[in-house]
C-alpha atoms as a PDB file:
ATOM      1  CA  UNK A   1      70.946  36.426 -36.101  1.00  0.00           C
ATOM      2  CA  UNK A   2      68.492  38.726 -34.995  1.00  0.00           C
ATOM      3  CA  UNK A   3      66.777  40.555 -37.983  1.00  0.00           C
ATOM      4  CA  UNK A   4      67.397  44.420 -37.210  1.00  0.00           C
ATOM      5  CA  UNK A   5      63.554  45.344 -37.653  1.00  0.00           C
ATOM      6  CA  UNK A   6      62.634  42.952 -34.566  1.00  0.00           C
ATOM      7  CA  UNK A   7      64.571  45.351 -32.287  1.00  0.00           C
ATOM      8  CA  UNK A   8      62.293  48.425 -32.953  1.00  0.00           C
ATOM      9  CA  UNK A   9      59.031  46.774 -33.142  1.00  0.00           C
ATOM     10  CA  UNK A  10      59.795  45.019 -30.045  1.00  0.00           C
ATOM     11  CA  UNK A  11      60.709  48.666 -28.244  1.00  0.00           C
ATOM     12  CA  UNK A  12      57.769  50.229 -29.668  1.00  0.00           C
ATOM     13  CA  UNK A  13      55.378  47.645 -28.409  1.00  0.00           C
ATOM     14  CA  UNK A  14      57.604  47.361 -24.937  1.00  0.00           C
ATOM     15  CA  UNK A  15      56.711  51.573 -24.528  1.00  0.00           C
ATOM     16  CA  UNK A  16      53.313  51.750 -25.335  1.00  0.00           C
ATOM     17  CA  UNK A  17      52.279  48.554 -23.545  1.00  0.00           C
ATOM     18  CA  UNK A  18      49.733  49.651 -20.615  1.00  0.00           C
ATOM     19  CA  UNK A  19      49.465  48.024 -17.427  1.00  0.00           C
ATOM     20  CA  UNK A  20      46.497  45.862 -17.049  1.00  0.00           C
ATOM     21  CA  UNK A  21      45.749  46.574 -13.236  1.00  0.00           C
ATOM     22  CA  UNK A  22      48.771  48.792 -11.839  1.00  0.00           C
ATOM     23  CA  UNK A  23      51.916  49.735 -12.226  1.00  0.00           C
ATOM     24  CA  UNK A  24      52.979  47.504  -8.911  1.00  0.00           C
ATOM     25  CA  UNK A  25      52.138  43.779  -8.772  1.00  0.00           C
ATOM     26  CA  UNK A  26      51.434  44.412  -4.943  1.00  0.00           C
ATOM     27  CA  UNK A  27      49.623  47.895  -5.377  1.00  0.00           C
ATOM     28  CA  UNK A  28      46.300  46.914  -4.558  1.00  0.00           C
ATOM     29  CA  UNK A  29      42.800  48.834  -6.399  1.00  0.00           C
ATOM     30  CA  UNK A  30      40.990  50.353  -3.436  1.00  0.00           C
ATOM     31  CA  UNK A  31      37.389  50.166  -5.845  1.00  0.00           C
ATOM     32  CA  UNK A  32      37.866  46.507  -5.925  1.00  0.00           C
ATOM     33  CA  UNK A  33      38.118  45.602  -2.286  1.00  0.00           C
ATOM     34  CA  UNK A  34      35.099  48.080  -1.830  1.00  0.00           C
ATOM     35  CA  UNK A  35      33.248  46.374  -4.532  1.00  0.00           C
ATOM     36  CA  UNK A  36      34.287  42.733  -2.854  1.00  0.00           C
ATOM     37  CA  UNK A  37      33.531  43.951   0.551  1.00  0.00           C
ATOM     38  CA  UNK A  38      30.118  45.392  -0.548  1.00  0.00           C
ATOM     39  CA  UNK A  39      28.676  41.635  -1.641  1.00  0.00           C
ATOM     40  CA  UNK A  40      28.596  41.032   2.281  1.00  0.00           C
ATOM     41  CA  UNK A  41      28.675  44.865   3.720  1.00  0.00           C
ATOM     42  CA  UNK A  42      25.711  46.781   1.992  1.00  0.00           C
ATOM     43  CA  UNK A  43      25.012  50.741   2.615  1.00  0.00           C
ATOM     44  CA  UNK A  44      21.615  49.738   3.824  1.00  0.00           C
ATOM     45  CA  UNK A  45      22.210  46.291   5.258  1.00  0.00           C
ATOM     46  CA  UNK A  46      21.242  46.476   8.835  1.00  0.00           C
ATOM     47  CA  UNK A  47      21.818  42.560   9.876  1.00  0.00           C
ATOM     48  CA  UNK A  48      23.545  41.441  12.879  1.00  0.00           C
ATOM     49  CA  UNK A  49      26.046  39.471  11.657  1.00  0.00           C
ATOM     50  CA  UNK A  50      27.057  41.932   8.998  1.00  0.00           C
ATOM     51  CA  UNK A  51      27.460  45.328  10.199  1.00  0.00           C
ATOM     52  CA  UNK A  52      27.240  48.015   7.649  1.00  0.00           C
ATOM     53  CA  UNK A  53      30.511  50.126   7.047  1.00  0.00           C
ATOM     54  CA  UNK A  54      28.429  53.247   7.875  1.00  0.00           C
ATOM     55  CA  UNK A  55      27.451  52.475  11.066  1.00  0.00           C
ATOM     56  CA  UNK A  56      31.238  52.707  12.636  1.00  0.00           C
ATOM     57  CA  UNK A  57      33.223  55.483  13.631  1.00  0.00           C
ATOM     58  CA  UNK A  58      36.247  55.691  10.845  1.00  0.00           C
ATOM     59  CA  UNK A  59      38.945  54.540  13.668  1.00  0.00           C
ATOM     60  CA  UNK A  60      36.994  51.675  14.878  1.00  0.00           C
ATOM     61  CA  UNK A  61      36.992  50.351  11.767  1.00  0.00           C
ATOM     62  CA  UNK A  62      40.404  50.851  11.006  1.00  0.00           C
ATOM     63  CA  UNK A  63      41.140  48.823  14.416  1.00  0.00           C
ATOM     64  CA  UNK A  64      38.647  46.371  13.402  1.00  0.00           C
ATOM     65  CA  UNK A  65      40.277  45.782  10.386  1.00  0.00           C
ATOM     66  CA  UNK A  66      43.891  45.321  11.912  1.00  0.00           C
ATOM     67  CA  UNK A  67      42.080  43.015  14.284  1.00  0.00           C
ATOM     68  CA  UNK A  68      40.803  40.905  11.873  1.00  0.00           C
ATOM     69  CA  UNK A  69      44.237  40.898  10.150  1.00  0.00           C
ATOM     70  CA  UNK A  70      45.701  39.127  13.837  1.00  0.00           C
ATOM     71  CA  UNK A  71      42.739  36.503  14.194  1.00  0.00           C
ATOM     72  CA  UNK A  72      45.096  33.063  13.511  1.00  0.00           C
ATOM     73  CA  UNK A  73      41.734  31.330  11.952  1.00  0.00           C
ATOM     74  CA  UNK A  74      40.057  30.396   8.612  1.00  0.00           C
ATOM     75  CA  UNK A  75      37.504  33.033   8.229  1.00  0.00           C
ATOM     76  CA  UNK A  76      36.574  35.086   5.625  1.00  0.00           C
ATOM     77  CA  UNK A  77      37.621  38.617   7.099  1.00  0.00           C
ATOM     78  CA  UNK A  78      40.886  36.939   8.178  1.00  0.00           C
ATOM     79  CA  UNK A  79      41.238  35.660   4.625  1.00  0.00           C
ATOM     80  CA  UNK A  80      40.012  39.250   2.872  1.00  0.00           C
ATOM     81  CA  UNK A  81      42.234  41.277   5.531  1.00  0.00           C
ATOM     82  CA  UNK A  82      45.458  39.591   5.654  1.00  0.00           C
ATOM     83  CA  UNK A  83      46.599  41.068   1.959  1.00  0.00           C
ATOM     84  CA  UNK A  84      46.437  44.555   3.199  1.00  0.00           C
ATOM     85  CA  UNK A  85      48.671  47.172   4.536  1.00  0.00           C
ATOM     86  CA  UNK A  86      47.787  49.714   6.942  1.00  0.00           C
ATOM     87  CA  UNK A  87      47.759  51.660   4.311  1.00  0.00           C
ATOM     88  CA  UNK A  88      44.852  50.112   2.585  1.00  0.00           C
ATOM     89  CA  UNK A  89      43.005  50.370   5.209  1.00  0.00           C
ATOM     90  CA  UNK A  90      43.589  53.893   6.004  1.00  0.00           C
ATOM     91  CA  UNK A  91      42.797  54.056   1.899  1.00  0.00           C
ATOM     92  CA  UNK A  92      39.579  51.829   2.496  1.00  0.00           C
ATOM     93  CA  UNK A  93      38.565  53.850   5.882  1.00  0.00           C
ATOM     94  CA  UNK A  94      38.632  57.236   3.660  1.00  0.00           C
ATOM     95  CA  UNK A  95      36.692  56.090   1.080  1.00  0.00           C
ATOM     96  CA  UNK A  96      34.260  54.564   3.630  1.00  0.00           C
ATOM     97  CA  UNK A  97      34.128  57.673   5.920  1.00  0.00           C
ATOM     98  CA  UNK A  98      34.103  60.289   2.962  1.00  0.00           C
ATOM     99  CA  UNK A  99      30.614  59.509   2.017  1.00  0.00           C
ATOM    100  CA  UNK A 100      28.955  59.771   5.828  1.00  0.00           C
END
């Protein structure tokens, strides 16, 4: 038999539990992909193999992105890309394109 003062303690600490990164398992934190993609894709970073963010028009990037997303390979943008939505990268564009 369940002891009756379980029940309320258990509802109490059900309610005010907070959610440790969202309140959907497949809602994705935009400031963590920027703060992954940023290891590789710096403000300042000017190489040819890794383009900075800043240097593209906000729609090229976005079709970038969705590119990336359709490559059938083992890279890394492939592998970073393929969890997203078009609207995180819409999301990730903004952010991007807010600060140019």
């Amino acid at each position: 038999m369940i002891n009756l003062l379980t029940i309320p303690l258990f509802l109490c600490l059900l309610f005010f539990q907070k959610p440790v990164l969202s309140n959907s398992k497949d809602e994705i934190n935009i400031k963590m992909i920027v703060n992954n993609c940023a290891s590789c894709h710096l403000e300042n970073n000017h190489s040819e193999l890794i383009p900075s963010f800043f240097e593209k028009e906000r729609e090229v990037f976005i079709k970038q992105m969705i590119d990336f997303q359709k490559i059938n390979d083992d890279s890394i943008m492939h592998r970073i890309t393929k969890v997203l939505n078009l609207d995180d990268i819409r999301a990730l564009a903004d952010y991007y394109y807010e600060k140019k």
